[in-house]
C-alpha atoms as a PDB file:
ATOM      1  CA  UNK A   1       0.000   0.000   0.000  1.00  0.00           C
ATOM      2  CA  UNK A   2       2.434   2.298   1.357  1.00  0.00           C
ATOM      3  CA  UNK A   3       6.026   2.795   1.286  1.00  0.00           C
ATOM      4  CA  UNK A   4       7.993   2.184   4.240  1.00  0.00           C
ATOM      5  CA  UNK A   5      11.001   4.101   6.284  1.00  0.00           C
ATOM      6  CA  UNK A   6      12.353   2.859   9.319  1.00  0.00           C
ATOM      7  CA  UNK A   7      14.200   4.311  12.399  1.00  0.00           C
ATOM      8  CA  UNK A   8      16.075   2.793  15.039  1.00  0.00           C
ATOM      9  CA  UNK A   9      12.910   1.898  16.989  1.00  0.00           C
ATOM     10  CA  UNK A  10       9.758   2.645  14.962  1.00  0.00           C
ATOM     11  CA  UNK A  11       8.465   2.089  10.923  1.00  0.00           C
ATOM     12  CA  UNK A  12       7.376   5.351   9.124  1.00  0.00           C
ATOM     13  CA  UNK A  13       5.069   4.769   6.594  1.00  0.00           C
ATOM     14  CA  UNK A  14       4.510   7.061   3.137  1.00  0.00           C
ATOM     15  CA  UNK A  15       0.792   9.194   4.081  1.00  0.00           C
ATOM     16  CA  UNK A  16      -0.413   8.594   1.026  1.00  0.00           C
ATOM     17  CA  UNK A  17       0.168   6.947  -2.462  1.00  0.00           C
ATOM     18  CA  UNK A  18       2.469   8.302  -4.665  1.00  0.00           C
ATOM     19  CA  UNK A  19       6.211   9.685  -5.765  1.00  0.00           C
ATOM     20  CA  UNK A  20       8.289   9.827  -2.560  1.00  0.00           C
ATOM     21  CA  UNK A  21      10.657  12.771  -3.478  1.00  0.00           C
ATOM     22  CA  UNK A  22      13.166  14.362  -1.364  1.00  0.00           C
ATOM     23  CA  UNK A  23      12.300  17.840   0.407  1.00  0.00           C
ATOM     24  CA  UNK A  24      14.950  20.045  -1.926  1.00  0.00           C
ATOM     25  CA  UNK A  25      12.325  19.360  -4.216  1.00  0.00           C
ATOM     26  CA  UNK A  26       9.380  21.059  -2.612  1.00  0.00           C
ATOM     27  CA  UNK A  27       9.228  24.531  -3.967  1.00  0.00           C
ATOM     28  CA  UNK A  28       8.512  25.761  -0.107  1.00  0.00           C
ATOM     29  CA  UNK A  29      12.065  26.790   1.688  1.00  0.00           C
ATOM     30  CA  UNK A  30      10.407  26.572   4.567  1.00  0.00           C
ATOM     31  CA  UNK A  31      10.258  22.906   3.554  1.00  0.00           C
ATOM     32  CA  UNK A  32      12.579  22.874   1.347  1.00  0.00           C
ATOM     33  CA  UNK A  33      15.792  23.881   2.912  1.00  0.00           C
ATOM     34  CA  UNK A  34      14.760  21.993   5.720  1.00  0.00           C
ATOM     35  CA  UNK A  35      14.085  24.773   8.183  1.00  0.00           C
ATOM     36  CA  UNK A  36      10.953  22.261   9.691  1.00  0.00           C
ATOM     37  CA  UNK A  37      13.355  19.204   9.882  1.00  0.00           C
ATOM     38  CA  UNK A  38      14.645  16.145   8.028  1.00  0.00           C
ATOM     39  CA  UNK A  39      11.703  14.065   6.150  1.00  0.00           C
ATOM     40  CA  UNK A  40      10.629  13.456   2.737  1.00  0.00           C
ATOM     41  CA  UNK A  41       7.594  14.605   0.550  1.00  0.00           C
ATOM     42  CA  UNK A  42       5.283  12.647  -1.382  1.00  0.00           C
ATOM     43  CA  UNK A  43       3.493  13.236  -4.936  1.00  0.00           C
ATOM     44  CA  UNK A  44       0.035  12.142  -4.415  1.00  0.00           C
ATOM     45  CA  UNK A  45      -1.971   9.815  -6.593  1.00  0.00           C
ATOM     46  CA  UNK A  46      -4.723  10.036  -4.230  1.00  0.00           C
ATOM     47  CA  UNK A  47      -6.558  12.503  -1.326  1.00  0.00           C
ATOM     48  CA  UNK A  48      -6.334   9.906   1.327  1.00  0.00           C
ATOM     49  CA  UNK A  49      -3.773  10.685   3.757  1.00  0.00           C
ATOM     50  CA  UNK A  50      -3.531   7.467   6.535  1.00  0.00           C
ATOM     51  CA  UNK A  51      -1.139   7.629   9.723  1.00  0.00           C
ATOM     52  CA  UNK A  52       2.635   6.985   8.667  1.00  0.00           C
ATOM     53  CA  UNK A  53       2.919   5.512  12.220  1.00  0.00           C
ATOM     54  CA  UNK A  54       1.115   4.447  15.563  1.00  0.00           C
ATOM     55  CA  UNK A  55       0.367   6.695  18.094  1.00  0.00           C
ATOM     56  CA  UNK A  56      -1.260  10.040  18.815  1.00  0.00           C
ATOM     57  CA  UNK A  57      -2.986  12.924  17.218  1.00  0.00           C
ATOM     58  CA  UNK A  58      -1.250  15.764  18.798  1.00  0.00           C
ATOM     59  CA  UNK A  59      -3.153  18.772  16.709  1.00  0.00           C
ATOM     60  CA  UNK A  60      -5.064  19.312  13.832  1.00  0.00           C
ATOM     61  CA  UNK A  61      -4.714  22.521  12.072  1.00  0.00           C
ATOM     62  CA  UNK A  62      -8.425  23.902  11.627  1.00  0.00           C
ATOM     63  CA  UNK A  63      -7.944  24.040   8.079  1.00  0.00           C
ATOM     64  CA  UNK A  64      -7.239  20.268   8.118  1.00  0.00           C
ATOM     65  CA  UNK A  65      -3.881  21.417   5.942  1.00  0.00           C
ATOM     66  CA  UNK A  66      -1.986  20.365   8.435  1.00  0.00           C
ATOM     67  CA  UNK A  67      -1.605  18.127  11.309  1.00  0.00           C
ATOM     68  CA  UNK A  68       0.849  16.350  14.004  1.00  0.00           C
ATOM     69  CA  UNK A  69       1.849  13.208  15.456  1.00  0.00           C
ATOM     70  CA  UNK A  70       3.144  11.618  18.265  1.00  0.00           C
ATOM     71  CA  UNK A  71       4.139   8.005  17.480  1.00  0.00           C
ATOM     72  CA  UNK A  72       4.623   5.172  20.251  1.00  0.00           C
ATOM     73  CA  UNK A  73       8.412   5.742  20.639  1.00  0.00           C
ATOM     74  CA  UNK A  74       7.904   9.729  20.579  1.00  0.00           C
ATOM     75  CA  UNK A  75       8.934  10.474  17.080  1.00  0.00           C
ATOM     76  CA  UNK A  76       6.882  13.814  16.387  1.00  0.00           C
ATOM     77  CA  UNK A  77       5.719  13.427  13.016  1.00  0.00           C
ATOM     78  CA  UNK A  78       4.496  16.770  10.934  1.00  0.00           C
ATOM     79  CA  UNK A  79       2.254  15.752   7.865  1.00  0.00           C
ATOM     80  CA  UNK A  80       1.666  19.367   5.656  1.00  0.00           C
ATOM     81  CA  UNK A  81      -0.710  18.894   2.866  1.00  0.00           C
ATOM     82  CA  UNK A  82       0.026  21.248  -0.449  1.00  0.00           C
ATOM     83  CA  UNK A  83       1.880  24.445  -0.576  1.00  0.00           C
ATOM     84  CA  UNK A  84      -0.241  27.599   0.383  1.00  0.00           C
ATOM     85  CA  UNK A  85      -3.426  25.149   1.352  1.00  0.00           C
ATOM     86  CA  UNK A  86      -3.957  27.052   4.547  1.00  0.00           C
ATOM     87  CA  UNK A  87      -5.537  29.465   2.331  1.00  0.00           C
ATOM     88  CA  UNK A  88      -8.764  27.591   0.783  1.00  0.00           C
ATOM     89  CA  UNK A  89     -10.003  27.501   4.986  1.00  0.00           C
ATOM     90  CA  UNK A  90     -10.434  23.960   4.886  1.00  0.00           C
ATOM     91  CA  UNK A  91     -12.343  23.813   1.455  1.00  0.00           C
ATOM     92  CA  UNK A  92     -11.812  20.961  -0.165  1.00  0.00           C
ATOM     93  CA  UNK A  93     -10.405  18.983   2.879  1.00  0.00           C
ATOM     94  CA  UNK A  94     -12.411  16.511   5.256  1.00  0.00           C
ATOM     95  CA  UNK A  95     -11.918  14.744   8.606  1.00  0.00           C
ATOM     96  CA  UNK A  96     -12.791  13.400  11.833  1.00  0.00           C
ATOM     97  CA  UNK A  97     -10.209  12.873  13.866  1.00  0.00           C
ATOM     98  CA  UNK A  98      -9.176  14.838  17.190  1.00  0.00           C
ATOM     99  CA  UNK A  99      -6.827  15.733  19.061  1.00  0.00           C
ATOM    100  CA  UNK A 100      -5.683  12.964  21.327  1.00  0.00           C
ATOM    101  CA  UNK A 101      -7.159  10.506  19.535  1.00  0.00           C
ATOM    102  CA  UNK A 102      -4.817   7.281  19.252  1.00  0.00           C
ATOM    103  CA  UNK A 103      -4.119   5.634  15.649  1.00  0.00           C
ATOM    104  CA  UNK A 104      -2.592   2.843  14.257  1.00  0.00           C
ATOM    105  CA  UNK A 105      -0.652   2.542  10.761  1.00  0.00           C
ATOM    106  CA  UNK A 106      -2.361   3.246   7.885  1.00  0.00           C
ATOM    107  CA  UNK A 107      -5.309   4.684   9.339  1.00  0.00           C
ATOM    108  CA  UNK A 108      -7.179   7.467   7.646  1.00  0.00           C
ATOM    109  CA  UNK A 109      -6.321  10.993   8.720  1.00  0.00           C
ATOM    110  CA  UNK A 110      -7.120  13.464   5.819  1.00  0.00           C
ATOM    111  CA  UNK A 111      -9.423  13.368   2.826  1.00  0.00           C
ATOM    112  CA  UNK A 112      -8.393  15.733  -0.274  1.00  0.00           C
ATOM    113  CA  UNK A 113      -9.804  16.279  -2.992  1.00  0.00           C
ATOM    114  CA  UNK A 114      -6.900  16.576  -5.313  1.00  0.00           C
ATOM    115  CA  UNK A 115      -8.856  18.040  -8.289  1.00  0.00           C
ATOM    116  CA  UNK A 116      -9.971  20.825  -6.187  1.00  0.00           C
ATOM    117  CA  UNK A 117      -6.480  21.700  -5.247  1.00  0.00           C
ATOM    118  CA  UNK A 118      -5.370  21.805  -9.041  1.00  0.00           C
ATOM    119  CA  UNK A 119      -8.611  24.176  -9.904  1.00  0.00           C
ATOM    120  CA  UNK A 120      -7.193  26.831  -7.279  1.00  0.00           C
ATOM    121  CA  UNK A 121      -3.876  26.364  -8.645  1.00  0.00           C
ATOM    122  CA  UNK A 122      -2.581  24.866  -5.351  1.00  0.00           C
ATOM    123  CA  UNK A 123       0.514  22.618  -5.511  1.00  0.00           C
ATOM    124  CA  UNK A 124      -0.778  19.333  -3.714  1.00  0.00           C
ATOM    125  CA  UNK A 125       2.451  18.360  -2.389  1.00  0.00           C
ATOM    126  CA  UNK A 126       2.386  15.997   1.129  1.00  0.00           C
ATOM    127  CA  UNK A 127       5.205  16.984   3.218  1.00  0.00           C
ATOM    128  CA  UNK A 128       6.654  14.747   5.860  1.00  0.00           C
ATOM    129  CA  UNK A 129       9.056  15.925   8.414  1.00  0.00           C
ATOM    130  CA  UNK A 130      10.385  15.082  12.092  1.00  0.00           C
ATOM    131  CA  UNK A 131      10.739  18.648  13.697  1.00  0.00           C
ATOM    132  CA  UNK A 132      12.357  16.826  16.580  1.00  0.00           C
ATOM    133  CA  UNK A 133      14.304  13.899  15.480  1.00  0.00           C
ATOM    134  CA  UNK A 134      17.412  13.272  17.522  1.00  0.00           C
ATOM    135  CA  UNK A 135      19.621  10.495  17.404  1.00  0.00           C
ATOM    136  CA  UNK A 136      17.518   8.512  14.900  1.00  0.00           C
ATOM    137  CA  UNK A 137      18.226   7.525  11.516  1.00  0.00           C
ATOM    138  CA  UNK A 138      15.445   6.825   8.867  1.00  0.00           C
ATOM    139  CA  UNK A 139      16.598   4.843   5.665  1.00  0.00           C
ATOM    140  CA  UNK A 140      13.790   5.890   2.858  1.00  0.00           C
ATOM    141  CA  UNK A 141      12.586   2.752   1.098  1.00  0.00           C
ATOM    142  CA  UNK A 142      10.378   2.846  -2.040  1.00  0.00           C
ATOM    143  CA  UNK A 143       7.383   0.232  -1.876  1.00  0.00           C
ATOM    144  CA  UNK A 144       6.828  -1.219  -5.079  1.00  0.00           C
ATOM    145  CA  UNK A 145       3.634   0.629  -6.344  1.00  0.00           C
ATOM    146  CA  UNK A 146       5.973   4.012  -5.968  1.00  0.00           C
ATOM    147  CA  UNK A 147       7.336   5.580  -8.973  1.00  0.00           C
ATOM    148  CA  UNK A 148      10.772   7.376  -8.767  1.00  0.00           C
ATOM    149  CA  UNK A 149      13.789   6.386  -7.059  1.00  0.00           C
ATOM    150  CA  UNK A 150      14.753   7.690  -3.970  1.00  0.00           C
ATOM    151  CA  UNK A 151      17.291   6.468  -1.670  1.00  0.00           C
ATOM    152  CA  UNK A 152      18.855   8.391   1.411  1.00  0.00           C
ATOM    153  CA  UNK A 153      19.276   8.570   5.016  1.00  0.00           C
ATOM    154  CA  UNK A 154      18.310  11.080   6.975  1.00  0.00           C
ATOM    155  CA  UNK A 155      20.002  11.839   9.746  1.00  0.00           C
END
């Protein structure tokens, strides 16, 4: 379904189907030069976005752009969906998860409508970073469905 990273003690999977590029290639600097952390950014095929990991909601952006994770061995986990989405308000984004609310892999999160996103012009890029990863590495592993290549550690 997914593809999957792992760290020292946990498995990361992707959010959602698609082309797992590096961040340098997300037009955001923010994201981009890696000023939110290490991760990696997806190229969706599809609006659902499912839990990379297992463990806790930790906040929900009202917009539903955006949202955090705490997985079981305390990774914080930052999932931003497209450039500039905070803009649309939460149009063309549903969910019903909450804050606190515990989740296992692969669970849905986020639905987007990715058609939607291209109609306002909105790049629909999923970004994944660890804003606090310490002393963890993360080897990024394509699953098979996944079209690129893309093969580093992030340390």
């Amino acid at each position: 379904m997914f593809g999957l990273f792992k760290s020292k003690s946990n498995e990361i999977n992707t959010p959602v189907n698609g082309e797992v590029v590096e961040l340098k290639e997300v037009s955001d600097p923010v994201f981009g030069e890696k000023m939110m952390g290490e991760g990696f950014a997806v190229k969706p095929s599809d609006g659902k976005i499912c839990s990379p990991v297992k463990g806790t909601i930790k906040s929900v952006f009202p917009s539903l752009h955006a949202l955090t994770l705490k997985a079981e061995d305390g990774l914080d986990v930052l999932i931003h969906i497209g450039l500039d989405t905070v803009e649309l308000n939460g149009e063309g984004f549903s969910s019903s998860i909450q804050e606190g609310q515990k989740v296992k892999t692969g669970d849905p999160l986020v639905q987007v409508d990715l058609a939607f996103l291209a109609e306002k012009n909105k790049d629909n890029i999923v970004i994944v970073v660890f804003p606090e990863m310490k002393d963890k590495e993360v080897s990024v592993h394509l699953g098979e469905k996944q079209v690129g290549e893309v093969a580093a550690v992030l340390r």
